[in-house]
C-alpha atoms as a PDB file:
ATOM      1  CA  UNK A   1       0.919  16.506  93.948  1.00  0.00           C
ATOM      2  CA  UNK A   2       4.133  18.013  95.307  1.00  0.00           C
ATOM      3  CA  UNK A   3       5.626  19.280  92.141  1.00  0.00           C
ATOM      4  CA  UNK A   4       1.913  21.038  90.908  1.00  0.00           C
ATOM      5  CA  UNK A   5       1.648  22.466  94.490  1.00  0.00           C
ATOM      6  CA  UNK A   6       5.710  23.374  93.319  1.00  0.00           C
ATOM      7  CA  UNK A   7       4.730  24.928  90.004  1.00  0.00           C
ATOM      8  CA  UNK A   8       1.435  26.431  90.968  1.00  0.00           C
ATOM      9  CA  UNK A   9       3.565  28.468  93.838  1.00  0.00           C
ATOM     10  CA  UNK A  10       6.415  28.876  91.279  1.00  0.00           C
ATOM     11  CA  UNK A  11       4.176  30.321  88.574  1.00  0.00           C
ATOM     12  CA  UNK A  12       2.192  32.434  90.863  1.00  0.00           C
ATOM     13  CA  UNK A  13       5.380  34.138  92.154  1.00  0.00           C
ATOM     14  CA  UNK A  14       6.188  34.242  88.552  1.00  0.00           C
ATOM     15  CA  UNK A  15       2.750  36.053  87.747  1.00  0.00           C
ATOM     16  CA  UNK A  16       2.815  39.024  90.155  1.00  0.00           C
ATOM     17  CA  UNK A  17       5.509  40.832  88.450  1.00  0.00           C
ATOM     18  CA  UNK A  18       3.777  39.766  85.011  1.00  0.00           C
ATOM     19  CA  UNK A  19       0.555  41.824  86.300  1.00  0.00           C
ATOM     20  CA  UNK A  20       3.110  44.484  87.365  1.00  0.00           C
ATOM     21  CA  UNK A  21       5.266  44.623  84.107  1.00  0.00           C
ATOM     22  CA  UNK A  22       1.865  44.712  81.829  1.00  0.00           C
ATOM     23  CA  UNK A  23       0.684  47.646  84.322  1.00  0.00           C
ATOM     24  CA  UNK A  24       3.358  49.706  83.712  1.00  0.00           C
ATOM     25  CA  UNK A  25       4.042  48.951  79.860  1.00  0.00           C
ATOM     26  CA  UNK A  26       0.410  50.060  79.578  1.00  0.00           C
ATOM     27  CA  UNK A  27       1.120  53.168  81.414  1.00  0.00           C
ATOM     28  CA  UNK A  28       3.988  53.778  79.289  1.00  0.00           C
ATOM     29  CA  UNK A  29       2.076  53.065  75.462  1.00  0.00           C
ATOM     30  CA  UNK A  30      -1.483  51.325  75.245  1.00  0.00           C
ATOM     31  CA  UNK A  31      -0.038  49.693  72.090  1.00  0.00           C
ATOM     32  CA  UNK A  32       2.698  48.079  73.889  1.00  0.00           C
ATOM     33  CA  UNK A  33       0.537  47.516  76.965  1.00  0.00           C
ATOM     34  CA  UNK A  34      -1.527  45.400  74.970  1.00  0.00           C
ATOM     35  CA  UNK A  35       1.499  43.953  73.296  1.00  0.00           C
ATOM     36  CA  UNK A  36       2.755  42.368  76.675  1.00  0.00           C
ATOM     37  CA  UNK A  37      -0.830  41.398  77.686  1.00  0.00           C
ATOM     38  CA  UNK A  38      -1.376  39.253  74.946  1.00  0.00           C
ATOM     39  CA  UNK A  39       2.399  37.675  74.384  1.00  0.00           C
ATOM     40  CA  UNK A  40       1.538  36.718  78.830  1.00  0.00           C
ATOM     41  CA  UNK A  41      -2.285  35.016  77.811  1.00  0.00           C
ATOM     42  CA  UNK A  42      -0.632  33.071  75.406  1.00  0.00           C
ATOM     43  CA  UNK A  43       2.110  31.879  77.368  1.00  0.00           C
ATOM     44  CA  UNK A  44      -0.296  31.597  80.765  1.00  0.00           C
ATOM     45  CA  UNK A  45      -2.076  28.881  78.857  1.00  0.00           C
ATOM     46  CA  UNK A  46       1.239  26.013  79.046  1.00  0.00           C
ATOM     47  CA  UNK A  47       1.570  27.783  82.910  1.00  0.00           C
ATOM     48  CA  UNK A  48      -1.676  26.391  83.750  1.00  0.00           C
ATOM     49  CA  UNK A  49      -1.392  23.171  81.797  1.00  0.00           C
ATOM     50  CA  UNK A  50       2.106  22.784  84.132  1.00  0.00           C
ATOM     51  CA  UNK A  51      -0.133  23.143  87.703  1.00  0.00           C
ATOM     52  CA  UNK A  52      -3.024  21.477  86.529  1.00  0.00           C
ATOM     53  CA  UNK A  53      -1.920  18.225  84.974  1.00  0.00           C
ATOM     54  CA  UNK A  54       0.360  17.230  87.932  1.00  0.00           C
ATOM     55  CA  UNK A  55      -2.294  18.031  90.780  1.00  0.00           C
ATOM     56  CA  UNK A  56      -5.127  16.289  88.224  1.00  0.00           C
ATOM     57  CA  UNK A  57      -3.225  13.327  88.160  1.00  0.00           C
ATOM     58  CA  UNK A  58      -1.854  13.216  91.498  1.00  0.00           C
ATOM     59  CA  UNK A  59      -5.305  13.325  93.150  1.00  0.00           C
ATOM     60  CA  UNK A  60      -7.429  12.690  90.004  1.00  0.00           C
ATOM     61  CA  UNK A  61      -9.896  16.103  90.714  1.00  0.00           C
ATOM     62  CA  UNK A  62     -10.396  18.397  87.671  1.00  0.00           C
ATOM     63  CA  UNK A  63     -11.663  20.991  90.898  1.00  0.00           C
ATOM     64  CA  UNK A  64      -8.732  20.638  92.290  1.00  0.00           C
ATOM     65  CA  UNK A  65      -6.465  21.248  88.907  1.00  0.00           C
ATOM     66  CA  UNK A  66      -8.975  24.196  87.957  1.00  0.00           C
ATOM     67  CA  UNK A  67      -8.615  26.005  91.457  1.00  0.00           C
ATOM     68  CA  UNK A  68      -4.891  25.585  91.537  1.00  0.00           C
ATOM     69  CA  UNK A  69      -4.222  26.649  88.419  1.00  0.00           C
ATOM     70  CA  UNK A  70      -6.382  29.446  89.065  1.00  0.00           C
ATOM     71  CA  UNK A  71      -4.908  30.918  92.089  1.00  0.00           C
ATOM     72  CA  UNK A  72      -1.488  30.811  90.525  1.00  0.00           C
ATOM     73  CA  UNK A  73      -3.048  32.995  87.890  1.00  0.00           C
ATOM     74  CA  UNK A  74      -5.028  35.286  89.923  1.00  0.00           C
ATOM     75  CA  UNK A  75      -1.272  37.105  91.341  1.00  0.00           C
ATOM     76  CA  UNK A  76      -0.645  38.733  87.580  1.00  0.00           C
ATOM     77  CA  UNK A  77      -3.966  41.235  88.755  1.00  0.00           C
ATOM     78  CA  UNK A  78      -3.197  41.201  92.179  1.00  0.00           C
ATOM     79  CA  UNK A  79       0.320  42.290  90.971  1.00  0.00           C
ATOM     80  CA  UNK A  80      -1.138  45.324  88.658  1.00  0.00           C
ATOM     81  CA  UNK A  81      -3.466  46.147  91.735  1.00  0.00           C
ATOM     82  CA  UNK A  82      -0.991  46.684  94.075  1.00  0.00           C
ATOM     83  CA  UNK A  83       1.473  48.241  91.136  1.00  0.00           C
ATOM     84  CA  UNK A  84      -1.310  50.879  90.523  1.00  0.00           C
ATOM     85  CA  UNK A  85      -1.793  51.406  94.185  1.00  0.00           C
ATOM     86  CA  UNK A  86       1.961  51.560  95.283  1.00  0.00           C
ATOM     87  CA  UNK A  87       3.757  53.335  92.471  1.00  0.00           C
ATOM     88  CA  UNK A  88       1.408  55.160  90.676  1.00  0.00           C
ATOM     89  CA  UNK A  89       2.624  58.478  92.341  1.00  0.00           C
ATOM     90  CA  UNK A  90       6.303  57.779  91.505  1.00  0.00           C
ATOM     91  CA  UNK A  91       5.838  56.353  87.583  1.00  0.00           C
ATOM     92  CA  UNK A  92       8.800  57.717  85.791  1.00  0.00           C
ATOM     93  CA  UNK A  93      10.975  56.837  82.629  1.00  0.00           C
ATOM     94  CA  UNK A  94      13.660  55.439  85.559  1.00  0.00           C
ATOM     95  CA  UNK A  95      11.272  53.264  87.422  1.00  0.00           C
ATOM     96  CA  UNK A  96       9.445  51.800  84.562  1.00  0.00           C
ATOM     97  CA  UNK A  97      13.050  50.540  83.450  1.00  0.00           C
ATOM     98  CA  UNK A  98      14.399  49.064  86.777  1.00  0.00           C
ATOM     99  CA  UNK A  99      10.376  47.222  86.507  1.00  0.00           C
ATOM    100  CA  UNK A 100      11.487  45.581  83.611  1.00  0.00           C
ATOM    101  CA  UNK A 101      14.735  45.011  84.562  1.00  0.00           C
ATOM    102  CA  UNK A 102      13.812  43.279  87.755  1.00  0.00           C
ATOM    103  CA  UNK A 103      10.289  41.301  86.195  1.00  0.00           C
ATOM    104  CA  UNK A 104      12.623  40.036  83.194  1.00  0.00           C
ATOM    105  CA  UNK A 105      15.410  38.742  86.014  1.00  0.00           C
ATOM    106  CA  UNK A 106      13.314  37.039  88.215  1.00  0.00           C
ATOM    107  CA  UNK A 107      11.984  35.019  85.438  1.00  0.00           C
ATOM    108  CA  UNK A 108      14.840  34.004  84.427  1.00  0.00           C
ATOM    109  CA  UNK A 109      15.842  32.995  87.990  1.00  0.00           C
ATOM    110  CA  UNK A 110      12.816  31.076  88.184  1.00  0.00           C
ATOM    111  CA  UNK A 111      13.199  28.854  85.273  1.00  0.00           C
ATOM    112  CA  UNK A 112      17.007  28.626  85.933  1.00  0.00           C
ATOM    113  CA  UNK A 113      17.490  28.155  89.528  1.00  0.00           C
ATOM    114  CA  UNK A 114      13.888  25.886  90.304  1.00  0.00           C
ATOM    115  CA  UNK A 115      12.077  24.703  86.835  1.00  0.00           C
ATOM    116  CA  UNK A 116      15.398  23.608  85.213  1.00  0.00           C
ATOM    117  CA  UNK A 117      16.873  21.662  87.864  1.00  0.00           C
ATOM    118  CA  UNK A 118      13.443  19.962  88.875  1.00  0.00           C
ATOM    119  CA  UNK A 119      12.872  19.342  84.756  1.00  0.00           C
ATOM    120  CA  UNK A 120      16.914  17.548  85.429  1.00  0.00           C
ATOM    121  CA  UNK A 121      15.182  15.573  87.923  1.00  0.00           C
ATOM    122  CA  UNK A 122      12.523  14.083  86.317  1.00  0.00           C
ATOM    123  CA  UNK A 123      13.326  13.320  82.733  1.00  0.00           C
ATOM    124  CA  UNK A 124      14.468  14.864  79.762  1.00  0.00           C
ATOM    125  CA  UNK A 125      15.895  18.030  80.896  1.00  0.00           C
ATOM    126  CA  UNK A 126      17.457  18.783  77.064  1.00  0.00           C
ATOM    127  CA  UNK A 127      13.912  19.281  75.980  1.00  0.00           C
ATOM    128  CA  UNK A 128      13.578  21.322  78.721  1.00  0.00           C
ATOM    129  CA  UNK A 129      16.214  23.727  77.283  1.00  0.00           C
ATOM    130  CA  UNK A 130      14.618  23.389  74.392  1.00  0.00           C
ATOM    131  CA  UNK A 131      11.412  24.447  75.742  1.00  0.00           C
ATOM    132  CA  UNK A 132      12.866  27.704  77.486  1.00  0.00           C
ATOM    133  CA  UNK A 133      14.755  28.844  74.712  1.00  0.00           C
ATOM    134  CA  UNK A 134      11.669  28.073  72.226  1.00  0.00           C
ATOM    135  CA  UNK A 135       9.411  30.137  74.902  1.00  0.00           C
ATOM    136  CA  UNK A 136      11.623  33.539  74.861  1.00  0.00           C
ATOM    137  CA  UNK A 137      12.457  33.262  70.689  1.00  0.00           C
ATOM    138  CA  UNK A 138       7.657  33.295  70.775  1.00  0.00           C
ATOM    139  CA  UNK A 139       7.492  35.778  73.061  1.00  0.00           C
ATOM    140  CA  UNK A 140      10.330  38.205  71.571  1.00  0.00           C
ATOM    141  CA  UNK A 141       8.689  37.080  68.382  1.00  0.00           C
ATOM    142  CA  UNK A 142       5.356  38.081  68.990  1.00  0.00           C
ATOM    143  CA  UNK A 143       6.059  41.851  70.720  1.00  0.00           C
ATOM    144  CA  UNK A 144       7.872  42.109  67.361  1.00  0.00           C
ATOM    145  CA  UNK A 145       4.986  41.499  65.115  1.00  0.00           C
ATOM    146  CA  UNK A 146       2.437  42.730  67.936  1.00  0.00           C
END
């Protein structure tokens, strides 16, 4: 139960500057906009299979799983909300780069600094590796072809 509450809190911090980053790509260019959203749905769907299946089978509740998962999820449009709300008056070429700049690094410190080392902890932490590097070749993969 500890490690989904973990992930769901790790993913949802993870999410808000998702909701922000597709905001402001779609800002920039609807194409790429819609780009972004669709590389993040396909990669939300392991992020919710990582909070659900721990809390499922920790307390053996698919309502408990759903909601979870759910609420880490719901931060990505909570994160465009308050992205249109907030910055919206200062959008420029600058600002839409430090965005990027900042969503893409505290991704990375995410899966570096608290997924990696927990992965270490609990089993095969190569395939781990495996998994992150796999994760950014598909998503660099798809905006190309997207």
């Amino acid at each position: 139960m500890r490690m989904g509450m973990f992930t769901a809190l790790a993913i949802g911090i993870h999410n808000f500057p998702e909701g922000l980053a597709t905001f402001t790509a779609a800002l920039s260019d609807a194409e790429l906009g819609m780009a972004i959203a669709i590389a993040i749905a396909i990669h939300n769907i392991p992020e919710g299979i990582a909070v659900s299946v721990p809390v499922y089978y920790a307390t053996g509740s698919r309502r408990k799983a759903f909601i979870l998962s759910f609420l880490s999820g719901m931060s990505e449009p909570i994160g465009a909300l308050i992205g249109y709300s907030v910055l919206m008056p200062f959008m420029s070429e600058q600002l839409f780069g430090i965005l990027f700049a900042g969503v893409a690094g505290i991704m990375v410190f995410i899966s570096l600094d608290e997924l990696l080392p927990a992965a270490r902890e609990y089993g095969e932490h190569h395939l781990s590796i495996y998994g992150l590097l796999a994760g950014m070749v598909v998503m660099a993969f798809s905006l190309l072809i997207l």
